[in-house]
Protein backbone atom coordinates (compact mmCIF):
# COMPACT_ATOMS: atom_id res chain seq x y z
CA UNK A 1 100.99 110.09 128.74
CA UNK A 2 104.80 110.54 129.53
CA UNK A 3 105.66 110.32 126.29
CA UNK A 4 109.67 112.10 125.51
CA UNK A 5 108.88 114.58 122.91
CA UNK A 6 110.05 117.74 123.98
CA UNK A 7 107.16 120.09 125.03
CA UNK A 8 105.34 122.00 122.64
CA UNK A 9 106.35 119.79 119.93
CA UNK A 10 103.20 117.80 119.26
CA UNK A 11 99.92 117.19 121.61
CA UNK A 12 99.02 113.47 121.77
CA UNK A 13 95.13 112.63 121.24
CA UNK A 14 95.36 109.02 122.52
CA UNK A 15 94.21 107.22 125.72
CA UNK A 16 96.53 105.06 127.77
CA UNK A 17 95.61 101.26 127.02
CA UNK A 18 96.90 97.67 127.39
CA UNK A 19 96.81 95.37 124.67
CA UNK A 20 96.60 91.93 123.97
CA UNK A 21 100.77 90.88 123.92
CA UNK A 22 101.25 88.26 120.87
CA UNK A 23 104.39 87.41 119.32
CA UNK A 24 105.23 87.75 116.01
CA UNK A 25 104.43 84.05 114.82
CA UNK A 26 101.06 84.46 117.26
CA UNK A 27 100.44 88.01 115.41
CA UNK A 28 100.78 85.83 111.61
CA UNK A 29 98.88 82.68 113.08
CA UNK A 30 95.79 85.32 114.01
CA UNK A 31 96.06 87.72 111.12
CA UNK A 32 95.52 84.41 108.78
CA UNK A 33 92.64 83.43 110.42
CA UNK A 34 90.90 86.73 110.52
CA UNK A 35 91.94 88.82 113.61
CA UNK A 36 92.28 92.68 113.26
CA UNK A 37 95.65 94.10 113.48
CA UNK A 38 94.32 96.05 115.75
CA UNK A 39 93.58 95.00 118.97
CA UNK A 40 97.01 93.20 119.46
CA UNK A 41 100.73 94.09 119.92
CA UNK A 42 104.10 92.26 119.93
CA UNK A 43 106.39 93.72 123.17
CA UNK A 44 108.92 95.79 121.08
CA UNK A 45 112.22 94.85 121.35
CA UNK A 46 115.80 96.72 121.41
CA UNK A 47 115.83 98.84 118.23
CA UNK A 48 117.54 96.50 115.95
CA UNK A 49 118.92 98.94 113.62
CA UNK A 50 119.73 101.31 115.97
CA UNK A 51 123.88 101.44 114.84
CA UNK A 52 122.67 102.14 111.49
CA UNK A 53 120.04 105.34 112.71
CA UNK A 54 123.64 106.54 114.67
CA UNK A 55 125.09 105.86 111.62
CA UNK A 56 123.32 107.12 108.53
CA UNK A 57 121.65 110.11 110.70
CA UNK A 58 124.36 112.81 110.15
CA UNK A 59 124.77 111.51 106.42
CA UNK A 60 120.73 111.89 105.78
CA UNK A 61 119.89 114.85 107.97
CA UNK A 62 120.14 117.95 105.55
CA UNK A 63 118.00 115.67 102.81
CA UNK A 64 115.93 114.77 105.41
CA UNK A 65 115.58 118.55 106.58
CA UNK A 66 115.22 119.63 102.59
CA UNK A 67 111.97 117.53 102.72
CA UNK A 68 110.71 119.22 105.49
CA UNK A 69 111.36 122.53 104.33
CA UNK A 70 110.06 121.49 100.80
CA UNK A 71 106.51 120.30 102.05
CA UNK A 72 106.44 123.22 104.97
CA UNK A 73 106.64 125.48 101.92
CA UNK A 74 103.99 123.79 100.08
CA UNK A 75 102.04 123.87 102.92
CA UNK A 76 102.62 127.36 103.93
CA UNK A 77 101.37 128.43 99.79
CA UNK A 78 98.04 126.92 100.49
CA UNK A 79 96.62 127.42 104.19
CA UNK A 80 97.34 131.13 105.91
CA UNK A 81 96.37 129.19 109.06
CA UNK A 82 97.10 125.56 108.92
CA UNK A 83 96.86 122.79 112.28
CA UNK A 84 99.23 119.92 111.49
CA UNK A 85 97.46 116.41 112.28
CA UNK A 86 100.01 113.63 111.88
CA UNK A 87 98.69 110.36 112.00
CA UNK A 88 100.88 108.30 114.50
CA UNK A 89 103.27 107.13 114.87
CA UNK A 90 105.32 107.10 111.53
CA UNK A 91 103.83 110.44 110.74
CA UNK A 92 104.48 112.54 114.78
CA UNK A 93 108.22 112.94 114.12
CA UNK A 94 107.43 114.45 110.55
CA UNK A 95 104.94 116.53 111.87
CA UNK A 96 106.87 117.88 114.70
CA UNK A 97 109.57 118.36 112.39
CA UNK A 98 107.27 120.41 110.05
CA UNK A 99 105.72 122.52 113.09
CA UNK A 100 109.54 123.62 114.10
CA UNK A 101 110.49 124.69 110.28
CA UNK A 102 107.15 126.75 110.31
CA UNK A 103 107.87 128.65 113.38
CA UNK A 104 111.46 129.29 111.73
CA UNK A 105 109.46 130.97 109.19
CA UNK A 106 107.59 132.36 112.12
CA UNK A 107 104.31 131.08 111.64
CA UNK A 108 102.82 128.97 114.49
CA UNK A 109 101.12 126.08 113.11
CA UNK A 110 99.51 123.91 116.15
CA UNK A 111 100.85 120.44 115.96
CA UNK A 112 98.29 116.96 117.69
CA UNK A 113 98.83 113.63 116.83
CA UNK A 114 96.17 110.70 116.64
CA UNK A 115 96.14 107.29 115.64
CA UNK A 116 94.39 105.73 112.48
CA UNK A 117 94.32 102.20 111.04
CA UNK A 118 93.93 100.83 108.14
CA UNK A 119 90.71 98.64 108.37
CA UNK A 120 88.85 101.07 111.06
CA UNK A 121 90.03 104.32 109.94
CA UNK A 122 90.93 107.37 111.50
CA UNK A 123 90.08 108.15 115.54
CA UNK A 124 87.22 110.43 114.73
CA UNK A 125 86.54 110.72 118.81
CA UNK A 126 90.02 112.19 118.69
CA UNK A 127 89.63 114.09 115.59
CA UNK A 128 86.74 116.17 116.88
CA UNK A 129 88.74 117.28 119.69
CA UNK A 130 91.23 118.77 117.49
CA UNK A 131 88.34 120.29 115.52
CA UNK A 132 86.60 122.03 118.35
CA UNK A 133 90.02 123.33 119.42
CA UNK A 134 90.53 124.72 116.25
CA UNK A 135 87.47 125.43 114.55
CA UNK A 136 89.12 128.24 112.06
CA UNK A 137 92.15 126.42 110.58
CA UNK A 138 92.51 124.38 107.86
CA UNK A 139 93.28 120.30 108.50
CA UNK A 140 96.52 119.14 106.90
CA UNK A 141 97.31 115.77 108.25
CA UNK A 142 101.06 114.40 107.89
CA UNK A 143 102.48 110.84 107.74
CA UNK A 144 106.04 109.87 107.31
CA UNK A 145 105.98 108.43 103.49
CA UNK A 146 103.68 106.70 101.68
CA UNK A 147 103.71 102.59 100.65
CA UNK A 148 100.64 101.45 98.27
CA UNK A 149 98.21 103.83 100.04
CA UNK A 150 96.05 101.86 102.43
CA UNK A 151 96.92 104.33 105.04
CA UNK A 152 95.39 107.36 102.55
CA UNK A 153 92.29 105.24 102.10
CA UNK A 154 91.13 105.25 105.35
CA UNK A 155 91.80 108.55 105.51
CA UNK A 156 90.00 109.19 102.52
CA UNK A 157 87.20 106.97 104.12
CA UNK A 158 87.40 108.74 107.45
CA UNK A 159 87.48 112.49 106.14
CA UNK A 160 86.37 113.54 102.89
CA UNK A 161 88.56 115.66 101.21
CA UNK A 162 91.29 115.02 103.61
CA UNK A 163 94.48 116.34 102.53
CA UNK A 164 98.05 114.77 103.62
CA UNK A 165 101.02 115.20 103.85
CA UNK A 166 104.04 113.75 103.52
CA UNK A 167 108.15 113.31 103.35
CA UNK A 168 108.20 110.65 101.04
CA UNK A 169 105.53 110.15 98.67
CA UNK A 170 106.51 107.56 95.83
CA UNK A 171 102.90 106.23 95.71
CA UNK A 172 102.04 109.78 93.79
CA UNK A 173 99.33 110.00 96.24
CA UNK A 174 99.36 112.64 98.93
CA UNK A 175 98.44 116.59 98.79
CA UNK A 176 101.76 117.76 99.29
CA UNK A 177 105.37 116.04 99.11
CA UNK A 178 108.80 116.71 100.29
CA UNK A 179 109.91 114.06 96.69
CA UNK A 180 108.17 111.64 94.97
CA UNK A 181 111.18 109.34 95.38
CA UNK A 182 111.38 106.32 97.27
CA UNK A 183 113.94 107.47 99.77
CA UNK A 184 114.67 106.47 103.39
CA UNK A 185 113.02 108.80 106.65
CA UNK A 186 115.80 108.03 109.12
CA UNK A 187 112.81 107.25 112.08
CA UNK A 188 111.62 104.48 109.80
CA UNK A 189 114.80 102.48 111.26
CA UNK A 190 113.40 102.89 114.41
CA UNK A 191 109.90 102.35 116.34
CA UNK A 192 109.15 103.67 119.82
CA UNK A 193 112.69 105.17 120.01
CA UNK A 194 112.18 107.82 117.83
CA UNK A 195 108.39 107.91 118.92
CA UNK A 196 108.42 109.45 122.19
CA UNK A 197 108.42 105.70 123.51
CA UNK A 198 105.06 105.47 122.22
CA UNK A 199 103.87 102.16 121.49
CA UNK A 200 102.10 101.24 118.14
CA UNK A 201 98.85 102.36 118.39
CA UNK A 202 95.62 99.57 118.74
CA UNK A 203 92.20 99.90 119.80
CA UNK A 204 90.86 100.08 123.67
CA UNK A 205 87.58 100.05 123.34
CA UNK A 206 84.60 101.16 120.61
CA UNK A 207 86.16 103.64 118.63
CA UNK A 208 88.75 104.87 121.32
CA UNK A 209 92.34 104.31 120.20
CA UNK A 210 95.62 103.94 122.29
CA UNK A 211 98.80 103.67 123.14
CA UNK A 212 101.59 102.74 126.01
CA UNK A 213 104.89 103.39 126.78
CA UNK A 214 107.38 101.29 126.13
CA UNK A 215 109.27 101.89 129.16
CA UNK A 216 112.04 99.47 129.21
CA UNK A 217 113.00 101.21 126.28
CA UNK A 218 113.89 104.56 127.37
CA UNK A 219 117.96 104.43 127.62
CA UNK A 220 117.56 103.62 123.73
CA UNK A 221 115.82 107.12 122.82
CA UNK A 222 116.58 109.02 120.21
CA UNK A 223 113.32 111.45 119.77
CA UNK A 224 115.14 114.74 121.06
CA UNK A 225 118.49 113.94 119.28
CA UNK A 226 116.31 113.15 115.95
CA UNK A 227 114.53 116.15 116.04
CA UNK A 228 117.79 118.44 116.72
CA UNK A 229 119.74 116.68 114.55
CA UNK A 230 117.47 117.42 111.17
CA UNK A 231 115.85 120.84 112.59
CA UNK A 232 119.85 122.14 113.10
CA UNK A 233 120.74 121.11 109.78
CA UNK A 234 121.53 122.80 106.50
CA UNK A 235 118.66 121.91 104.03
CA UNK A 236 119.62 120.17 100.83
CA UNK A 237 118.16 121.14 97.82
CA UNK A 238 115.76 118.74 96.40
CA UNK A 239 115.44 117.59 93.22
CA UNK A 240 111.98 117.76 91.53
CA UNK A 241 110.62 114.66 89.57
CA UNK A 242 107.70 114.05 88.39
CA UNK A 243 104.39 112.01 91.25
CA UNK A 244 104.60 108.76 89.73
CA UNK A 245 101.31 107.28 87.99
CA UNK A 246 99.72 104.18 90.32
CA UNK A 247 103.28 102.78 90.35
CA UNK A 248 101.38 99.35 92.14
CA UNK A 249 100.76 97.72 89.20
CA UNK A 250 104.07 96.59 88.09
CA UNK A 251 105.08 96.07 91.95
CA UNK A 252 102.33 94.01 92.25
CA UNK A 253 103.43 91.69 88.77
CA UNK A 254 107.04 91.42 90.04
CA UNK A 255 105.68 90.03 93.75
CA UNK A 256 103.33 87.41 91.88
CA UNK A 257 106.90 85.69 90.01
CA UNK A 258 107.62 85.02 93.93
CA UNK A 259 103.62 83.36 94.69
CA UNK A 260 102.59 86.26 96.40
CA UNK A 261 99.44 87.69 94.81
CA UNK A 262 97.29 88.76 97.89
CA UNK A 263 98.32 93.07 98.22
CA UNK A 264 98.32 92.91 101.70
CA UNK A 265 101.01 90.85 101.76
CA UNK A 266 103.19 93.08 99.49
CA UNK A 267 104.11 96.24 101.44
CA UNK A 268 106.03 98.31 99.07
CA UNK A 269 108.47 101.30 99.68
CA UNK A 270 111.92 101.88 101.98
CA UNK A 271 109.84 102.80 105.14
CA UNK A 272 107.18 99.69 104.70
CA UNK A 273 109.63 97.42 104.31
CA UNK A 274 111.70 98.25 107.57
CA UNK A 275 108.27 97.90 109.17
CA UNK A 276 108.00 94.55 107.63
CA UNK A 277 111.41 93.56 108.97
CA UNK A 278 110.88 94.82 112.23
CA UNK A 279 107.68 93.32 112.58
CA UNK A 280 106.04 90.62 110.96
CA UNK A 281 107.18 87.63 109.55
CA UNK A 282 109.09 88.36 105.73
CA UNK A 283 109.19 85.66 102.98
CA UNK A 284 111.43 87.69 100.64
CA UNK A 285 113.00 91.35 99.75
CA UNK A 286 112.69 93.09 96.75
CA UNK A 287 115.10 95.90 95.78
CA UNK A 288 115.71 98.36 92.73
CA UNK A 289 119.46 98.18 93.46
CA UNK A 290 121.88 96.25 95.30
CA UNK A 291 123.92 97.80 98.03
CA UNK A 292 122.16 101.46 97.88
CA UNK A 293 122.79 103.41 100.54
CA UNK A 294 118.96 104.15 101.64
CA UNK A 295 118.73 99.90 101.15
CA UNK A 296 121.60 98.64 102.75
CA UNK A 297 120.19 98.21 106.01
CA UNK A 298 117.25 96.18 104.88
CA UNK A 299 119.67 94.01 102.11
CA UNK A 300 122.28 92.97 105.18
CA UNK A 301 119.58 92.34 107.34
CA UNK A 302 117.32 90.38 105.00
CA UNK A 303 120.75 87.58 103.86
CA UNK A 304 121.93 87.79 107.57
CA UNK A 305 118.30 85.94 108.32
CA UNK A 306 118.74 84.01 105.12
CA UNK A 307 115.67 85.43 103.26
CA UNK A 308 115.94 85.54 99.70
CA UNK A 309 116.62 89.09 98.08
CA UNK A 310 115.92 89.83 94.38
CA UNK A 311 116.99 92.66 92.55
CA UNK A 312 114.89 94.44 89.59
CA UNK A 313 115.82 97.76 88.15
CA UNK A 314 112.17 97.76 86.88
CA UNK A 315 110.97 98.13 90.65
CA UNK A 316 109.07 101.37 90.89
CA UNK A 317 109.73 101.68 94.41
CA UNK A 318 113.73 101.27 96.02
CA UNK A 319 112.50 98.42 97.73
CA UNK A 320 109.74 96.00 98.46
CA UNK A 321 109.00 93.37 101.67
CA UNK A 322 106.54 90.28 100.84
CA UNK A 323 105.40 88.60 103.69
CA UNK A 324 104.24 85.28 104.42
């Protein structure tokens, strides 16, 4: 798979597959009447906010990098000989970016990425590979951030005792955490771009899950630059706070004042809610605070398409998509 990470970065566990192409009103029409997510995919666009990535990249690197570094620690306390397993493709840029602050350290901490889902679980086909490769180190899977966990669940369904972790973690959920805060991951802005090109990932056949390249998209990358860009930077210190307690409950109360009750239409967190934007088909926005810095992109973007935006300094989470 000609994927643009650079070499040695991460080793891709997916096969090469072509989807069923739906739009995003054909993906909502289907979802409603039962489809699974899945086995389709809408052709991916030009990155929408890639001005803001340019933008807010050099402004958010050394946080971004004092996550990394924070979690690599964590990591590194726990497992003399860890293999890195992020779950793709929100989690491969974290992991990469975790594999390169280990080896800074100079540990080498193998790095494969594989695709799970959140109603058929984890590629298991492509989980025992990893496995027989490395029978004597210890699993920790990575993912970008964390939204209302559905993502840990079918982990937790796939592998028991899985651990996981992650940048971002204001669900409280994962094994180890770069912050519990709701902040933005710069390659949430972006899809395939930051990706290695690679596609979202959907199903090609009984348990076999894929991926393509989204080709026409290549002048638009920004994988290498990413990578350099936060590896080369000066760590910022973070913050400690306390993992939040099942912060879903009051999310889930101040989405049902707007009619939406069912929880997977309420996708909270900065990184699920670009996703949202980017991909399916939003009824409203909510936010913890107007005109933040890690929001800003999401609040123009939601009033430029004339979708409603509601603020709450009660929200657990910076921000909040429903959909509809």
């Amino acid at each position: 798979m000609n994927h643009t990470f650079p070499p040695g970065d991460v080793v891709f566990h997916l096969d090469a597959g072509a989807p069923q192409l739906v739009s995003v009103a054909e993906k909502e029409r289907l979802l409603r009447e039962g489809a699974s997510y899945a086995t389709m995919l809408t052709p991916e666009a030009e990155p929408v906010w890639q001005d803001a990535f340019d933008a807010l990249l050099p402004q958010m690197a050394s946080r971004t990098a004092g996550l990394v570094e924070q979690v690599t620690g964590q990591i590194a306390a726990h497992h003399a000989r860890p293999v890195l397993i992020s779950l793709a493709r929100g989690g491969t840029p974290a992991g990469a970016l975790i594999r390169r602050a280990a080896a800074r350290r100079g540990q080498d901490w193998p790095h494969h990425s594989l695709s799970i889902m959140r109603a058929e679980g984890l590629d298991l086909v492509a989980y025992r590979e990893v496995l027989a490769q490395h029978p004597d180190r210890d699993v920790v899977f990575v993912d970008g951030w964390t939204g209302k966990g559905s993502i840990r669940g079918a982990l937790d369904r796939s592998v028991s005792g899985a651990r996981l972790a992650v940048l971002s973690d204001p669900a409280g959920i994962s094994t180890y955490a770069g912050t519990y805060q709701d902040v933005l991951i710069p390659h949430a802005l972006l899809n395939a771009t930051v990706c290695g090109l690679l596609s979202r990932t959907f199903l090609s056949g009984p348990g076999r899950h894929a991926a393509q390249i989204e080709q026409t998209l290549w002048l638009h990358d920004r994988t290498q630059m990413y990578l350099d860009a936060v590896s080369q930077a000066a760590p910022q210190p973070i913050t400690p706070v306390p993992r939040p307690d099942a912060p879903f409950a009051a999310t889930y109360a101040l989405a049902a004042q707007y009619g939406v009750t069912d929880p997977h239409r309420i996708k909270p967190s900065v990184g699920e809610a670009c996703r949202v934007l980017l991909r399916r088909a939003p009824r409203a926005l909510l936010l913890r605070e107007a005109g933040h810095l890690d929001t800003n992109h999401l609040e123009q973007h939601a009033r430029n398409r004339r979708l409603p935006v509601h603020v709450h300094a009660d929200l657990p989470y910076q921000a909040c998509a429903l959909i509809q």
